[in-house]
Protein backbone atom coordinates (compact mmCIF):
# COMPACT_ATOMS: atom_id res chain seq x y z
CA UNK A 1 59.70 137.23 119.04
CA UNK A 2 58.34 134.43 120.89
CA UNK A 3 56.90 135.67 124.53
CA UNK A 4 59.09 131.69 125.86
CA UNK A 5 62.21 132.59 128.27
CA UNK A 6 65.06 130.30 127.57
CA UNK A 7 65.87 128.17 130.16
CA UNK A 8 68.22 125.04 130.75
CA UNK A 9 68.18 122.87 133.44
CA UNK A 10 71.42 122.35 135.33
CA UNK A 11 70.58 120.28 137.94
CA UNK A 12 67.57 118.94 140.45
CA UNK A 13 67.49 117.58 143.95
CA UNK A 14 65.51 114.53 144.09
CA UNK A 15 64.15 115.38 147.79
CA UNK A 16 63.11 118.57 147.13
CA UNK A 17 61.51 121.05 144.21
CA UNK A 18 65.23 122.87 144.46
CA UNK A 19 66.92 123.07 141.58
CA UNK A 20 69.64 125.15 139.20
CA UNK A 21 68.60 126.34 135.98
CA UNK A 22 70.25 128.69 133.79
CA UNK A 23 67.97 131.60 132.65
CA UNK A 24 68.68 133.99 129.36
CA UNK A 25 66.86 137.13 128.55
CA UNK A 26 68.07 139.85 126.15
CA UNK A 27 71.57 138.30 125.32
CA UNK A 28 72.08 137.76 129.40
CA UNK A 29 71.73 134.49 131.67
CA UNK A 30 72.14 134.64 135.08
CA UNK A 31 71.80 131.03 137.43
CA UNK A 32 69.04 130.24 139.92
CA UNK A 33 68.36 130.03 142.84
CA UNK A 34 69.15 133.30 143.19
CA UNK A 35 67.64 136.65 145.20
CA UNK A 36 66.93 139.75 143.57
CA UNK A 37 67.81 143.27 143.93
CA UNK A 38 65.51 146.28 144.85
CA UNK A 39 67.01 148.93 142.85
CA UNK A 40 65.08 151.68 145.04
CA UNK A 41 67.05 150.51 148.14
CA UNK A 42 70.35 150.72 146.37
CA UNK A 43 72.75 153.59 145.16
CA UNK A 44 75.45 153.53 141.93
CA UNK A 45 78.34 154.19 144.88
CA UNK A 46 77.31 151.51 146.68
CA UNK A 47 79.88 147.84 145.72
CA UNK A 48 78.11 145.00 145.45
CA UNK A 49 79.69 141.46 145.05
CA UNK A 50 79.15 140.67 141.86
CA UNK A 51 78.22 137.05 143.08
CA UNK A 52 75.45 138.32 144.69
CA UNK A 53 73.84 140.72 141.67
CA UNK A 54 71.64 138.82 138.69
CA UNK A 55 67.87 139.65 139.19
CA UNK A 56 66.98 143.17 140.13
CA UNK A 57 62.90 144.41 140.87
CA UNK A 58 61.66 147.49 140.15
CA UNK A 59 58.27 147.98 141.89
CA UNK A 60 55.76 151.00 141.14
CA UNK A 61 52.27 151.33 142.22
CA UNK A 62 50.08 153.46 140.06
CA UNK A 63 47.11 155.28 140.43
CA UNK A 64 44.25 155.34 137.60
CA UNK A 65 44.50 159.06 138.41
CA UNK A 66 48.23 159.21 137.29
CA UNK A 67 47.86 157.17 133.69
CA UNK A 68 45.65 160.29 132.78
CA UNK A 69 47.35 162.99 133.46
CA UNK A 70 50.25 161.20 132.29
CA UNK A 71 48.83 160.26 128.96
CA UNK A 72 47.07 164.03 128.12
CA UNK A 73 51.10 165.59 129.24
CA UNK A 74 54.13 165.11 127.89
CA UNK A 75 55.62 167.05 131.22
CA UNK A 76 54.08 164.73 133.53
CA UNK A 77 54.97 161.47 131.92
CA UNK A 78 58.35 162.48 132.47
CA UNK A 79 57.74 163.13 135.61
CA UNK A 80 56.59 159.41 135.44
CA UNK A 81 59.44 158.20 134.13
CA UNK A 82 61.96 160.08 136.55
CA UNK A 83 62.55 157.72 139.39
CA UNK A 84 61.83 154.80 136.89
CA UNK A 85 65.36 156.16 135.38
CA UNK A 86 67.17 156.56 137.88
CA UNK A 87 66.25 153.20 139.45
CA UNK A 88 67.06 151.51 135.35
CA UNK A 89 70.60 153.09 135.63
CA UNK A 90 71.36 151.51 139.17
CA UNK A 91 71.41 148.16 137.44
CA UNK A 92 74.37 146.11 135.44
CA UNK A 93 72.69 146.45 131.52
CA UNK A 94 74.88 144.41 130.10
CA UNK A 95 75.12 141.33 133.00
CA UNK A 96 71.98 141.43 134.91
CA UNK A 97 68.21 140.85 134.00
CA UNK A 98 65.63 143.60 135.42
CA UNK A 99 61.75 143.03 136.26
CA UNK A 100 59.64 145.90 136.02
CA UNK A 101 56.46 145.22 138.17
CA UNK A 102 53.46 148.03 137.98
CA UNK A 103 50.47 147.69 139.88
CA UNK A 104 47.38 149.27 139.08
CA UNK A 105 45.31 151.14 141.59
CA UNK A 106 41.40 152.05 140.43
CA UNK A 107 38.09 150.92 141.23
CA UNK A 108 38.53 148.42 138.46
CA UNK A 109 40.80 146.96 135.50
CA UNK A 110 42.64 149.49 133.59
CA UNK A 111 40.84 150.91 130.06
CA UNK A 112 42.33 150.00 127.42
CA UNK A 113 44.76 153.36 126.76
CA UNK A 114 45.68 152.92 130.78
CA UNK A 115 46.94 149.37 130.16
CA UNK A 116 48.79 150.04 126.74
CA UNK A 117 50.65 152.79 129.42
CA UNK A 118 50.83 150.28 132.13
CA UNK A 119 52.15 147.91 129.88
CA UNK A 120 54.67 149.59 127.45
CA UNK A 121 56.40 151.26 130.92
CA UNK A 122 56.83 147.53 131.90
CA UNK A 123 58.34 146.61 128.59
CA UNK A 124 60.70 149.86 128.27
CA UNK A 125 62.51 149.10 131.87
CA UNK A 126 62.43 145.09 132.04
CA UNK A 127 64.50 142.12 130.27
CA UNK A 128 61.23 140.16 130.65
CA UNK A 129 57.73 141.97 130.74
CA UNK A 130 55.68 141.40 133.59
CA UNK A 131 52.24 141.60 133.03
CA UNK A 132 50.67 144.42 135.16
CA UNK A 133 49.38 144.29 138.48
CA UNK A 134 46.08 144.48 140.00
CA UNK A 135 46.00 146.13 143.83
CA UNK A 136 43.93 144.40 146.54
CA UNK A 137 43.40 141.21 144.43
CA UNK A 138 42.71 139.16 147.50
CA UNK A 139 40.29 141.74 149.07
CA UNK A 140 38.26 141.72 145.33
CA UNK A 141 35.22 139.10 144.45
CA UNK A 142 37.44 137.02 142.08
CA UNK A 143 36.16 136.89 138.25
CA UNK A 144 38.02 134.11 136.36
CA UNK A 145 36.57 135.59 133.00
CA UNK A 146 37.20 139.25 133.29
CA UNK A 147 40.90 138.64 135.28
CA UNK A 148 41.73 136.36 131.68
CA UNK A 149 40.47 139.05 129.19
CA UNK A 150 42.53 141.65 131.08
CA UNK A 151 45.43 139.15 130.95
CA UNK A 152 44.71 138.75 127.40
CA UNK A 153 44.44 142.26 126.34
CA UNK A 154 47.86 143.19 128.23
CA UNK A 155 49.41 139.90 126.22
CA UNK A 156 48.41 141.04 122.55
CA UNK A 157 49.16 144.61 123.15
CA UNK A 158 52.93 143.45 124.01
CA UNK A 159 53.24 141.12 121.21
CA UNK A 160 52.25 144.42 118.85
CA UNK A 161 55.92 145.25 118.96
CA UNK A 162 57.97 142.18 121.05
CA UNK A 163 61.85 141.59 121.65
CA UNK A 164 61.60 140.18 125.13
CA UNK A 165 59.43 137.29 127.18
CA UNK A 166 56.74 137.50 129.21
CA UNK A 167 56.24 136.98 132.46
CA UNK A 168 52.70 135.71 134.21
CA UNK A 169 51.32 136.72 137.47
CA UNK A 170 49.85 134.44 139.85
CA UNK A 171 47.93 137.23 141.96
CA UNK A 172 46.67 136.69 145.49
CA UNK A 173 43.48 134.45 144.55
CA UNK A 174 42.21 131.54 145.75
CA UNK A 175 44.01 128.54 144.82
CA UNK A 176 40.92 126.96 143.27
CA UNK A 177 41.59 129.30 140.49
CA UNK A 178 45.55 128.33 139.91
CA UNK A 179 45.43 125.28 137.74
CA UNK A 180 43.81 127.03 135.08
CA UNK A 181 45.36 130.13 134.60
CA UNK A 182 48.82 128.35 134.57
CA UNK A 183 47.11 126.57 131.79
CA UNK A 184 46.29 129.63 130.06
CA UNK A 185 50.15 131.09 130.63
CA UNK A 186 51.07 128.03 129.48
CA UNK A 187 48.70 128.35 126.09
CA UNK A 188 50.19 131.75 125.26
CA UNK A 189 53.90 130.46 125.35
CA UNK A 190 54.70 131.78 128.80
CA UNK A 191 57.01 129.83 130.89
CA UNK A 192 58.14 132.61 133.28
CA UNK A 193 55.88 133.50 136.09
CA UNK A 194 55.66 135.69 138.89
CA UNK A 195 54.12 134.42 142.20
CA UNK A 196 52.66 137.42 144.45
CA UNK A 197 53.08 136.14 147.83
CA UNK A 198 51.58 140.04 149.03
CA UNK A 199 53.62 140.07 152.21
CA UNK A 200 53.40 136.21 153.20
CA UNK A 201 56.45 134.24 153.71
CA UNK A 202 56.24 131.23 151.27
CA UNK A 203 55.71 128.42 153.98
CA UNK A 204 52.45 130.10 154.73
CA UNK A 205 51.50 129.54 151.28
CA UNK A 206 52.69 126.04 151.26
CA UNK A 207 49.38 124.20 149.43
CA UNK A 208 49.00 127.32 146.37
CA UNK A 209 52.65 127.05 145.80
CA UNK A 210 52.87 123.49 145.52
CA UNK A 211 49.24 123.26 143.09
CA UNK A 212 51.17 125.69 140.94
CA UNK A 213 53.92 122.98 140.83
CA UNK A 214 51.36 120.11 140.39
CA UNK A 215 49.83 122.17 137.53
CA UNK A 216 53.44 122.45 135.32
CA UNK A 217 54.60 118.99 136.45
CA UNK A 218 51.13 117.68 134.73
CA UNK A 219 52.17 119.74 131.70
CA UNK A 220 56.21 118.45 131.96
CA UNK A 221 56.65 122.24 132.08
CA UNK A 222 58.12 121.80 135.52
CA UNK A 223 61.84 121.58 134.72
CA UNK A 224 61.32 124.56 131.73
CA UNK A 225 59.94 127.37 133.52
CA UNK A 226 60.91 130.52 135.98
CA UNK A 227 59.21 131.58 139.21
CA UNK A 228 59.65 134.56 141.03
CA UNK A 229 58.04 135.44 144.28
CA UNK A 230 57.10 138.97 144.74
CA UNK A 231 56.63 140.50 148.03
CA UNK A 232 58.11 137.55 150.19
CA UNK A 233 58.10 138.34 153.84
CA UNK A 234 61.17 137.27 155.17
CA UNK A 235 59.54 136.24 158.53
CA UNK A 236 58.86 137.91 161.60
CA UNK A 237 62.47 138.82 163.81
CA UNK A 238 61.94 137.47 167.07
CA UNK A 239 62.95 140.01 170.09
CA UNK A 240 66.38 139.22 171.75
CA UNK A 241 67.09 136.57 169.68
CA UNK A 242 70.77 136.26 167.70
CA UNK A 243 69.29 134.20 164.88
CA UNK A 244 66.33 134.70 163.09
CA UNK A 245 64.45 132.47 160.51
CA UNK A 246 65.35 133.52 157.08
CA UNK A 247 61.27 131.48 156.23
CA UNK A 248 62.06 133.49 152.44
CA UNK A 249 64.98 131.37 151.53
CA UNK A 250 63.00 128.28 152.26
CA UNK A 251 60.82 129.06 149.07
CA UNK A 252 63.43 127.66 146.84
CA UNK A 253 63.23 124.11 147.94
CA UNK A 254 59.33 124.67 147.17
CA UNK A 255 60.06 125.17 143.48
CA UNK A 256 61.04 129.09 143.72
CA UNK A 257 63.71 130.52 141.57
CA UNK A 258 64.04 133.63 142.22
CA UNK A 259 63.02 135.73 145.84
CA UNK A 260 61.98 139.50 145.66
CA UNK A 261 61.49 141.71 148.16
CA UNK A 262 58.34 142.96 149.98
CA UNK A 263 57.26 146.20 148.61
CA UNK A 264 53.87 146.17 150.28
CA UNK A 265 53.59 147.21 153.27
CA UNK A 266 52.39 145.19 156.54
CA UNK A 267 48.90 145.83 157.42
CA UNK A 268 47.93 145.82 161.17
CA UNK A 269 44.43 145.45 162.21
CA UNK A 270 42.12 149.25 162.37
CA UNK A 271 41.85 148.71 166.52
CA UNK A 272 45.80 148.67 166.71
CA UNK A 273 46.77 151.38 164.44
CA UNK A 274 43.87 153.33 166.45
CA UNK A 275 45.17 152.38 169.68
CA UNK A 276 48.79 153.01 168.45
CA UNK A 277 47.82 156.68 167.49
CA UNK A 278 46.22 157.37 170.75
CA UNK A 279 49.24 156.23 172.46
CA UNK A 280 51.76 158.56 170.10
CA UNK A 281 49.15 161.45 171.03
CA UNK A 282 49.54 160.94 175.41
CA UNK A 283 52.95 160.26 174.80
């Protein structure tokens, strides 16, 4: 099967990069613009409009340690796969479209058994396969080369056995690198994409958002493809105010589709967290 996500355009402002499109994965469509689910943060008691359900996230950092242990025992890769079930049955598998994200925590890329794990977990629990995760992209000396070959490797080991699209990440990286691995998504047949905001709210990332647009409007890919934003910060709540920017939802009027929710967690400065600790210690 083709890695391509079916999508139809319903309709796009003129003013803006917002638009409706209807998206079908698996023998489901939901509409954009839409915001996703975190299955962690839910439970199967808990009644949710149905208006509001379409796009759910499952998020899972791994250790290099982990794949390992997992991979030599069968006891611990189901100890693996535990919370990844429970968090699979949460969801509507007959209405709603699920996004498996794994990120990958070593010293470098995965080997090549560690991605075929990293990669056929993402496949088993998603509706389209995001391509793995690499953690602290933006704190890493980018390499264009090596980044592409592990991109490539992760593609052709899903297209082994493939029912399902693919979706491309657009890490944390310098935007001077964007144009071209759109083009490459674009080369394999991928027109879904996932946009890893790590914990910024998308007006913050107004000029890498909008040369990922630029990039797909030059290919007149702009009005066939899906973009979800992965750990969006909503903003920052303002004390004793009633109202409080909602800066996430203004990502769909950049071109966004589809808004996640931040799994990573917000990282203060060393001096505050010491100063914080000393405080918690007097106190």
């Amino acid at each position: 099967m083709s890695s391509y996500t079916d999508i139809r355009l319903i309709e796009m402002d003129q003013n803006s990069l917002f638009k409706t499109q209807k998206i079908k994965a698996k023998g489901k469509s939901i509409q954009t613009p839409i915001k996703a689910v975190d299955l962690s943060k839910i439970s199967t008691r808990l009644n949710i409009n149905k208006k509001m359900r379409g796009v759910n996230e499952i998020y899972k950092q791994v250790a290099s340690e982990t794949i390992d242990v997992a991979l030599k025992n069968p006891q611990a890769q189901s100890t693996f796969n535990y919370p990844l079930n429970s968090y699979s049955n949460r969801a509507n598998k007959e209405e709603e479209i699920t996004l498996c994200f794994l990120e990958f925590k070593g010293q470098d890329y995965p080997s090549g058994k560690q991605l075929e794990f990293l990669v056929d977990t993402a496949y088993e629990y998603s509706d389209i396969t995001p391509l793995p995760l690499i953690a602290n992209m933006r704190e890493k000396e980018f390499n264009e080369e090596k980044y592409t070959g592990f991109l490539k490797n992760a593609i052709e080991i899903i297209k082994q056995l493939n029912k399902q699209p693919i979706m491309g990440i657009i890490p944390p990286i310098g935007v001077t690198y964007i144009p071209e691995l759109i083009k490459f998504y674009l080369k394999n047949d991928i027109n879904s994409f996932c946009f890893d905001l790590d914990g910024k709210t998308p007006i913050s990332m107004k000029q890498t958002i909008r040369s990922v647009m630029r990039t797909l409007n030059a290919g007149e890919k702009l009005e066939e493809t899906f973009i979800h934003a992965l750990n969006v910060n909503p903003g920052r709540a303002i004390k004793n105010a009633n109202v409080i920017n909602a800066k996430d939802i203004l990502g769909f009027g950049f071109g966004i589709d589809s808004l996640g929710e931040r799994h990573k967690r917000l990282k203060r400065p060393k001096e505050f967290l010491e100063q914080l600790l000393k405080k918690e210690i007097i106190t």
